[in-house]
PDB file of N, CA and C in Angstrom:
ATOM      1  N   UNK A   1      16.342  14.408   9.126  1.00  0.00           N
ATOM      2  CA  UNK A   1      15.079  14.014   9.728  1.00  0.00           C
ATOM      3  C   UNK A   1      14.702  15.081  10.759  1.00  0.00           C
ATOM      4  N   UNK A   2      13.215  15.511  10.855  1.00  0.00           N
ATOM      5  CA  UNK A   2      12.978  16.322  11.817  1.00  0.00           C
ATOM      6  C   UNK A   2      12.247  16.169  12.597  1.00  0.00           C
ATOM      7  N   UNK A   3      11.940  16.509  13.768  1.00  0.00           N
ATOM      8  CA  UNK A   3      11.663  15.887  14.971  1.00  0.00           C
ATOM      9  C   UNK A   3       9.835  15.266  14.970  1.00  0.00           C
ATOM     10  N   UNK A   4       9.407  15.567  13.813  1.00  0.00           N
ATOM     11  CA  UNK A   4       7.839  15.017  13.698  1.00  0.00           C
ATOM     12  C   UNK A   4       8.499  13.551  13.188  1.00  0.00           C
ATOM     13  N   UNK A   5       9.452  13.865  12.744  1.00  0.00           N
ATOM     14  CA  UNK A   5       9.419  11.916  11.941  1.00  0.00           C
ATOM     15  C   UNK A   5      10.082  11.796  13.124  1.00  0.00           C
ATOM     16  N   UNK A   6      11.419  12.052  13.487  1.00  0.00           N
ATOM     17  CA  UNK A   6      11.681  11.076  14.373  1.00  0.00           C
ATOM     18  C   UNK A   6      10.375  10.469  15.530  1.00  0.00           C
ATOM     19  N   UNK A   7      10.153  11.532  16.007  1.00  0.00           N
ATOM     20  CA  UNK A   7       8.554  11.231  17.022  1.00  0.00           C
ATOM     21  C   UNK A   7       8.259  10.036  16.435  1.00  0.00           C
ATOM     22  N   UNK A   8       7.658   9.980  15.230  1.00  0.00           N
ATOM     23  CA  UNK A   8       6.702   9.177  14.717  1.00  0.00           C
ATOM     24  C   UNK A   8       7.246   7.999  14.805  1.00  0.00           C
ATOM     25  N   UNK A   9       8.627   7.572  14.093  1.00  0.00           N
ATOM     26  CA  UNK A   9       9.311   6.695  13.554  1.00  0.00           C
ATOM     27  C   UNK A   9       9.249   5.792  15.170  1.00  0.00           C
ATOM     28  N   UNK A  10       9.788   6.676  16.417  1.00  0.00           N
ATOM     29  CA  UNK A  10      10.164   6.202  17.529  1.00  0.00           C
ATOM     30  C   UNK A  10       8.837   5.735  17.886  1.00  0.00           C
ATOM     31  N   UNK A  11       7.705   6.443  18.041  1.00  0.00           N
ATOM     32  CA  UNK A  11       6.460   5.208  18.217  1.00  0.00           C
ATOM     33  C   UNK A  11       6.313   4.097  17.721  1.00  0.00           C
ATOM     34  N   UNK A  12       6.837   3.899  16.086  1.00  0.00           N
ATOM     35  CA  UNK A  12       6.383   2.767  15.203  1.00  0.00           C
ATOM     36  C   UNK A  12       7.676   1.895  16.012  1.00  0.00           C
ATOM     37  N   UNK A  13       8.679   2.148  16.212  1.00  0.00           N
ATOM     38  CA  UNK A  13       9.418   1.330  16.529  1.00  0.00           C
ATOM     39  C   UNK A  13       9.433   0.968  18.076  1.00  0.00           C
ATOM     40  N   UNK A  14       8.679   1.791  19.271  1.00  0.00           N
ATOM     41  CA  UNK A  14       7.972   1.146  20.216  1.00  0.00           C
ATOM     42  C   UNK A  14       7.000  -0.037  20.106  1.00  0.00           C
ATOM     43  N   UNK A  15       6.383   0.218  19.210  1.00  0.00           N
ATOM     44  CA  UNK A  15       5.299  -0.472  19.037  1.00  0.00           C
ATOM     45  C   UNK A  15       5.533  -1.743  17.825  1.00  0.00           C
ATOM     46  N   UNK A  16       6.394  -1.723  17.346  1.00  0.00           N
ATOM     47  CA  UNK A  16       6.871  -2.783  16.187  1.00  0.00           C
ATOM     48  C   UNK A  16       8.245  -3.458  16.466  1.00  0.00           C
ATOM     49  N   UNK A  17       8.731  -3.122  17.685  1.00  0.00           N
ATOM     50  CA  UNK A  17      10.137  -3.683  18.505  1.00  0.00           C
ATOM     51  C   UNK A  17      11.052  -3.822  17.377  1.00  0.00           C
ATOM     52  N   UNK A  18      11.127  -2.904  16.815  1.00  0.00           N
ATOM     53  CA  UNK A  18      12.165  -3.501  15.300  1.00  0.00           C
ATOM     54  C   UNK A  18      12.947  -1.850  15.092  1.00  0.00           C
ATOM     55  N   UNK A  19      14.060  -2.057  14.656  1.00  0.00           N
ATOM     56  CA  UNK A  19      14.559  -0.952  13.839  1.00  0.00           C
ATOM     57  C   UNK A  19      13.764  -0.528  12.429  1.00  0.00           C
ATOM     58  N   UNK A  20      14.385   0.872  11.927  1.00  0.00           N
ATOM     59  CA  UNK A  20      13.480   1.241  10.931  1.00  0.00           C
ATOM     60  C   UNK A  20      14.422   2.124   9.859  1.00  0.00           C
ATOM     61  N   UNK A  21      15.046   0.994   9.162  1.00  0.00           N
ATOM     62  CA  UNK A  21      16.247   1.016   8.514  1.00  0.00           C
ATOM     63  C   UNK A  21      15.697   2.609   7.239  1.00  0.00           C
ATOM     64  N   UNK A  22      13.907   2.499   7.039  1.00  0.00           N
ATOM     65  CA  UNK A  22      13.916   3.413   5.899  1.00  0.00           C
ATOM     66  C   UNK A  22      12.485   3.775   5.991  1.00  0.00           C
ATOM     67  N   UNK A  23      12.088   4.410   5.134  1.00  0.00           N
ATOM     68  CA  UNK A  23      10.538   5.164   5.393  1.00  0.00           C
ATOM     69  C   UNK A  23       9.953   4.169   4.206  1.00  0.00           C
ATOM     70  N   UNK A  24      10.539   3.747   3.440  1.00  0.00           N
ATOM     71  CA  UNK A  24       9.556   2.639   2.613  1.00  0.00           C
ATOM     72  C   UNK A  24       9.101   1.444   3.004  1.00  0.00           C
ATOM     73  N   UNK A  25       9.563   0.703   4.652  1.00  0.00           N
ATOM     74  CA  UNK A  25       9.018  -0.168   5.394  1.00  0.00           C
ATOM     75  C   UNK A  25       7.283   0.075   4.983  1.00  0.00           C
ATOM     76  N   UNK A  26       7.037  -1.648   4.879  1.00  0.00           N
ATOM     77  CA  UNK A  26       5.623  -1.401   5.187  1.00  0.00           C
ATOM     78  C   UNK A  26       5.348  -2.099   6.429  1.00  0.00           C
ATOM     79  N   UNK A  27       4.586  -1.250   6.865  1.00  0.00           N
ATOM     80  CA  UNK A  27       4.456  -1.630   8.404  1.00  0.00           C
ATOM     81  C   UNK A  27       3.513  -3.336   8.585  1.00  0.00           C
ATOM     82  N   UNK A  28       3.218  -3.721   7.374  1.00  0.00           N
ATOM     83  CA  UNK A  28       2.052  -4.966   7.992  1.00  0.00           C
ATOM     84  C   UNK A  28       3.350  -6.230   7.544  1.00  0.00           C
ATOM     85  N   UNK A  29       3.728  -5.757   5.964  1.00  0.00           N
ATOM     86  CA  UNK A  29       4.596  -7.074   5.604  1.00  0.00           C
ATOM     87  C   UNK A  29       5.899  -6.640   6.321  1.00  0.00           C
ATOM     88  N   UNK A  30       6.542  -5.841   6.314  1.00  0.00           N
ATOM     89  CA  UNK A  30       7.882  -5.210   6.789  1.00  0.00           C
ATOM     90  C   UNK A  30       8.432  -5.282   8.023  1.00  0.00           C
ATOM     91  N   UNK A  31       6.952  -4.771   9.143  1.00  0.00           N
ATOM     92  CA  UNK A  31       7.513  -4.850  10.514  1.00  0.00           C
ATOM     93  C   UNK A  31       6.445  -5.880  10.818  1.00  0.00           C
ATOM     94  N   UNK A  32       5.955  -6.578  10.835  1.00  0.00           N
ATOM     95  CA  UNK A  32       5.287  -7.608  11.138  1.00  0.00           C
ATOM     96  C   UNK A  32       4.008  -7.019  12.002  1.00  0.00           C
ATOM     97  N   UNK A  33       3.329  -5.214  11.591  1.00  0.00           N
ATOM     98  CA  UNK A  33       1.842  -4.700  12.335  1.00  0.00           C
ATOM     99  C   UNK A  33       0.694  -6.070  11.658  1.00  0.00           C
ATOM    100  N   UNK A  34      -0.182  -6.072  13.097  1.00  0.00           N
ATOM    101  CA  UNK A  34      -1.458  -6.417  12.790  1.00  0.00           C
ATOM    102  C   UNK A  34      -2.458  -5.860  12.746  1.00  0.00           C
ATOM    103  N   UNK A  35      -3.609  -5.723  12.778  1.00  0.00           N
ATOM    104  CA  UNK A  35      -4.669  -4.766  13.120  1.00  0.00           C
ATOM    105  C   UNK A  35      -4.627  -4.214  14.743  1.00  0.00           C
ATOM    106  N   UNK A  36      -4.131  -4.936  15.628  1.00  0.00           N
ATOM    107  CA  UNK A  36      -4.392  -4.411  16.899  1.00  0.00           C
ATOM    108  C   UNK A  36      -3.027  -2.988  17.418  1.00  0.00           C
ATOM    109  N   UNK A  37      -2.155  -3.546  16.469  1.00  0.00           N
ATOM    110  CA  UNK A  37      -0.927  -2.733  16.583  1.00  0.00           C
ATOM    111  C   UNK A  37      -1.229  -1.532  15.612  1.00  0.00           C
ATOM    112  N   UNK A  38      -1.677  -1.625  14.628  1.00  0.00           N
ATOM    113  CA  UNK A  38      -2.177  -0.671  13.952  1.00  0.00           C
ATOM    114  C   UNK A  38      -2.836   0.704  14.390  1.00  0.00           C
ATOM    115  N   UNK A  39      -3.828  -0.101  15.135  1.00  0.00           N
ATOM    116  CA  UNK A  39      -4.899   1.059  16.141  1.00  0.00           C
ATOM    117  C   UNK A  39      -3.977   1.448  17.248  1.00  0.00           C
ATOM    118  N   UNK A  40      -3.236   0.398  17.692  1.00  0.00           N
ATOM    119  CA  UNK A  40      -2.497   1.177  18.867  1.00  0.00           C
ATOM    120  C   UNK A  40      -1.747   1.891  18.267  1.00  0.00           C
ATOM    121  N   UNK A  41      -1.271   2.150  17.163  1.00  0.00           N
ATOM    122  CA  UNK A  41       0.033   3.017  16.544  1.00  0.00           C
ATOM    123  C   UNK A  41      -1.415   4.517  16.273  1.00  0.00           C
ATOM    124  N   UNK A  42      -2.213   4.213  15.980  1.00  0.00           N
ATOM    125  CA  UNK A  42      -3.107   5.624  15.589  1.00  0.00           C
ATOM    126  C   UNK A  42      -3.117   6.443  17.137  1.00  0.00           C
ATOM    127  N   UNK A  43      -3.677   5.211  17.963  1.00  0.00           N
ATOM    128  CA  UNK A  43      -3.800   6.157  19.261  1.00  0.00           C
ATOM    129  C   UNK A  43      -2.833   6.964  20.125  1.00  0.00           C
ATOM    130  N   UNK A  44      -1.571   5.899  19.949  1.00  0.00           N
ATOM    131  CA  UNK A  44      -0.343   6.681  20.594  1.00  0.00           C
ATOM    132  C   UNK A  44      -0.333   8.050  19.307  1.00  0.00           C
ATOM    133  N   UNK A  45      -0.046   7.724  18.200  1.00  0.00           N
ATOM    134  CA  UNK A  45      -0.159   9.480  17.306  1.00  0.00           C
ATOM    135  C   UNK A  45      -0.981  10.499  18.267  1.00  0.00           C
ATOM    136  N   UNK A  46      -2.019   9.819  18.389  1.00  0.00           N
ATOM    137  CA  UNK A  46      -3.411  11.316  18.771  1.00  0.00           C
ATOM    138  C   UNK A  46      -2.689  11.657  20.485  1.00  0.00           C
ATOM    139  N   UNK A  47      -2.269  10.533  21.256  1.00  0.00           N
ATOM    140  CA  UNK A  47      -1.947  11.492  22.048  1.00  0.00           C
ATOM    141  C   UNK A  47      -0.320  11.923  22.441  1.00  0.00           C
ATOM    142  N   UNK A  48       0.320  11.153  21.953  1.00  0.00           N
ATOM    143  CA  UNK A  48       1.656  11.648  21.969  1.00  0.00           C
ATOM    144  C   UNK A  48       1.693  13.163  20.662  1.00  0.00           C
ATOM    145  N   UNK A  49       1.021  13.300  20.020  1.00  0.00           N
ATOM    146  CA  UNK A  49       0.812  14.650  19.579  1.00  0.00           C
ATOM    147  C   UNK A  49      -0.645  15.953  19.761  1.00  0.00           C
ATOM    148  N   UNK A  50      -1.409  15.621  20.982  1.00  0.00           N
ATOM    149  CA  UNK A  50      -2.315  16.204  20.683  1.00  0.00           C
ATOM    150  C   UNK A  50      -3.100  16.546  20.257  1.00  0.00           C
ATOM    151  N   UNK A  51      -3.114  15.525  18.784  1.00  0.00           N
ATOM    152  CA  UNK A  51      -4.217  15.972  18.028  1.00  0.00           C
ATOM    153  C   UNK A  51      -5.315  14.453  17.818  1.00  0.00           C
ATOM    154  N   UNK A  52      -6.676  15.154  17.129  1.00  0.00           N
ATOM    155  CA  UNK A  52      -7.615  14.023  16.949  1.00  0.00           C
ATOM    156  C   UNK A  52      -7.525  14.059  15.861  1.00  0.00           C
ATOM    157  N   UNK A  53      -7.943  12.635  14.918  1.00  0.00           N
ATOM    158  CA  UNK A  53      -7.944  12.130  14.034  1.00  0.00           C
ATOM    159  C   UNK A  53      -9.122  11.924  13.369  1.00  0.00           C
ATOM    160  N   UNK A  54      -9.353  12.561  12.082  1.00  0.00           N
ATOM    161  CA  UNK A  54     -10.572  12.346  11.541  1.00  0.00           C
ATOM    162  C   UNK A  54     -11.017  10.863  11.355  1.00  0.00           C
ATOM    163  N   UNK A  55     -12.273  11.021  11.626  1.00  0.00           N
ATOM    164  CA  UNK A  55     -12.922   9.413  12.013  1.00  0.00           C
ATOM    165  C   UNK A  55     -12.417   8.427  10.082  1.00  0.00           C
ATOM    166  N   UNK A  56     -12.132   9.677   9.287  1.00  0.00           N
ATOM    167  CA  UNK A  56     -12.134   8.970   7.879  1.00  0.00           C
ATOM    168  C   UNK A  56     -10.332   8.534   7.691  1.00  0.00           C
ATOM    169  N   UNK A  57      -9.418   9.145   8.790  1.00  0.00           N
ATOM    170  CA  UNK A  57      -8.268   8.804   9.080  1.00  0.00           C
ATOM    171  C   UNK A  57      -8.218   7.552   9.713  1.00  0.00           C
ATOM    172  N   UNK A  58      -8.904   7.068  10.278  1.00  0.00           N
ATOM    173  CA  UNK A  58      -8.948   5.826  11.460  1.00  0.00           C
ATOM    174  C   UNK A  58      -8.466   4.641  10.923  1.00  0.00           C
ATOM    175  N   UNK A  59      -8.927   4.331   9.452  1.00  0.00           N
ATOM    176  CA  UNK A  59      -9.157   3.116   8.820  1.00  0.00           C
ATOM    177  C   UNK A  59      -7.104   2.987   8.747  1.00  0.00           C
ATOM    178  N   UNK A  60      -6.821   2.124   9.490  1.00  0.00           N
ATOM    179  CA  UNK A  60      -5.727   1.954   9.435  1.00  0.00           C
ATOM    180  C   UNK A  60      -4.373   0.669   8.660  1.00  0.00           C
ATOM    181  N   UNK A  61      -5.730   0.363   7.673  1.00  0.00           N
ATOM    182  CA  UNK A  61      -5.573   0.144   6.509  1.00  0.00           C
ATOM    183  C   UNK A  61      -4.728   0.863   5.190  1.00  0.00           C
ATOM    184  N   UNK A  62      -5.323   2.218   5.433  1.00  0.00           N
ATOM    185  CA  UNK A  62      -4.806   2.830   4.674  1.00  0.00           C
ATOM    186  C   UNK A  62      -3.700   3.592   4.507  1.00  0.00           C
ATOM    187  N   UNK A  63      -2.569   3.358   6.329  1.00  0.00           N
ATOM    188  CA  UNK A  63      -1.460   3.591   6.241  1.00  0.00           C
ATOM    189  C   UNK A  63      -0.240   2.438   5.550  1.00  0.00           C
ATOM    190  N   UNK A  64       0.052   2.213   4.563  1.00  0.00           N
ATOM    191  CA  UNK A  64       1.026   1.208   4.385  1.00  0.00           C
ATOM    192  C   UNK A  64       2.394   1.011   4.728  1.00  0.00           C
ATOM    193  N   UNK A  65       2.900   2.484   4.841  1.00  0.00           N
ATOM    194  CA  UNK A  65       4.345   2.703   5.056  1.00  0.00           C
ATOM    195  C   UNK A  65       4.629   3.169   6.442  1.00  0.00           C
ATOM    196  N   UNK A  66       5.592   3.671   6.672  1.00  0.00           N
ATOM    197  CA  UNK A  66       6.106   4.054   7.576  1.00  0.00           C
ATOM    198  C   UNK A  66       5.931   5.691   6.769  1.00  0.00           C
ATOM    199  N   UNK A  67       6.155   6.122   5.945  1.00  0.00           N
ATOM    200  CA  UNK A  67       6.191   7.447   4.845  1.00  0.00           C
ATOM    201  C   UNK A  67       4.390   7.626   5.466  1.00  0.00           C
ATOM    202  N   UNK A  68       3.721   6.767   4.908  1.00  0.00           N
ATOM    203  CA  UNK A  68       2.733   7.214   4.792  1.00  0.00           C
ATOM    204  C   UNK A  68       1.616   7.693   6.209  1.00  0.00           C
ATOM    205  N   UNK A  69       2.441   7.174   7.533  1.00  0.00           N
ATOM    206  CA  UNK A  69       2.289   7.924   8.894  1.00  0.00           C
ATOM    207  C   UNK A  69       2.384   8.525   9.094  1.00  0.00           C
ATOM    208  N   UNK A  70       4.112   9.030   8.580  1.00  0.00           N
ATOM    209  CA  UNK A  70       4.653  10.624   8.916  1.00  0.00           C
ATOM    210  C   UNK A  70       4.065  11.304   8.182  1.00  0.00           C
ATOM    211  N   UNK A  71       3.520  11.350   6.705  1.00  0.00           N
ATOM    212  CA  UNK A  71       2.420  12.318   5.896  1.00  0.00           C
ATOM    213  C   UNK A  71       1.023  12.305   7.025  1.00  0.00           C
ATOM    214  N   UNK A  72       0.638  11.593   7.632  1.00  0.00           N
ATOM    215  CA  UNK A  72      -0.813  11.560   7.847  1.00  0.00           C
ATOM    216  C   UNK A  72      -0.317  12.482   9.174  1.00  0.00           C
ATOM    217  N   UNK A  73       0.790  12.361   9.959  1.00  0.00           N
ATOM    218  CA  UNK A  73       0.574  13.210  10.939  1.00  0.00           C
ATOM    219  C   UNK A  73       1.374  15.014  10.725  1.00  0.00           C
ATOM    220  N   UNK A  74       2.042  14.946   9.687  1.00  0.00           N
ATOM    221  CA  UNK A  74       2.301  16.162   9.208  1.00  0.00           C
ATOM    222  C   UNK A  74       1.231  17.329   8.835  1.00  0.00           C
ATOM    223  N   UNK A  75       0.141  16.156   8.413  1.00  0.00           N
ATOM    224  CA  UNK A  75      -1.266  16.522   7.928  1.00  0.00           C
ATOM    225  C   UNK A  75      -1.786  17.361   9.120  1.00  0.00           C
ATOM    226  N   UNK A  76      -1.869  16.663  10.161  1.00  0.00           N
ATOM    227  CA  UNK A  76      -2.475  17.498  11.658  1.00  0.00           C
ATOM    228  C   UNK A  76      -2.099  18.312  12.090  1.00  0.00           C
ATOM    229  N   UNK A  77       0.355  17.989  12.360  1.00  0.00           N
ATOM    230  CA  UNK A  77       0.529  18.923  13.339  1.00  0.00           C
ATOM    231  C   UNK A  77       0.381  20.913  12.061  1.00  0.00           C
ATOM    232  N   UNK A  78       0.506  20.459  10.634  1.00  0.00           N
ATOM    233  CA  UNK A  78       0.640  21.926  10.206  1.00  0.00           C
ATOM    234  C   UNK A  78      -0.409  22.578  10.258  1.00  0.00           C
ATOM    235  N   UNK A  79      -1.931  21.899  10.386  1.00  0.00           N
ATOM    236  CA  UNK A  79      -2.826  22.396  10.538  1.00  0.00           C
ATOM    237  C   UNK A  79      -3.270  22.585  12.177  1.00  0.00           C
ATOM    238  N   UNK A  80      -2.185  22.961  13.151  1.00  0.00           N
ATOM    239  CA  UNK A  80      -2.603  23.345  14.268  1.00  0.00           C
ATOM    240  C   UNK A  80      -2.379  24.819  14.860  1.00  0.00           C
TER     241      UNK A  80
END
C-alpha cells in the first residue's frame, strides 16, 4: 500500500469509525456511509490533499468502494 491509499483509507476510516479489512468495502452497505458522510469524505479528500474536485466528481454516489476513492483521488494527485 502506498501512502495515497493509506491517506485515503485513514480518512474513510475517520469518518466511518470502522476498520477497513479490504478495498472492496462498499462504503454505503459495508461501512454504514450516508449521504452526509459521503460529502464529508469528498471534502476532507480536497483538503487533506490539496486538490479541487471536478463539480462532475461531486456526485458521491458514484463512489461505491473504498477502490473506487483511491482511483478518484489518484486521478488528481497524478495530474498535479
Amino acid at each position: 500500500m502506498n501512502e495515497t491509499e493509506y491517506r485515503v483509507i485513514e480518512l474513510i476510516r475517520e469518518i466511518g469509525l470502522t476498520e477497513i479489512e479490504h478495498k472492496d468495502l462498499t462504503l454505503i452497505d459495508d461501512l454504514g456511509f450516508d449521504s452526509l458522510k459521503l460529502v464529508m469524505l469528498l471534502v476532507m479528500i480536497e483538503e487533506n490533499f490539496g486538490i479541487e474536485l471536478d463539480e462532475s466528481d461531486m456526485d458521491p454516489y458514484t463512489l461505491l468502494t473504498v477502490e473506487d476513492v483511491i482511483r478518484l483521488v489518484f486521478r488528481y494527485v497524478k495530474e498535479k
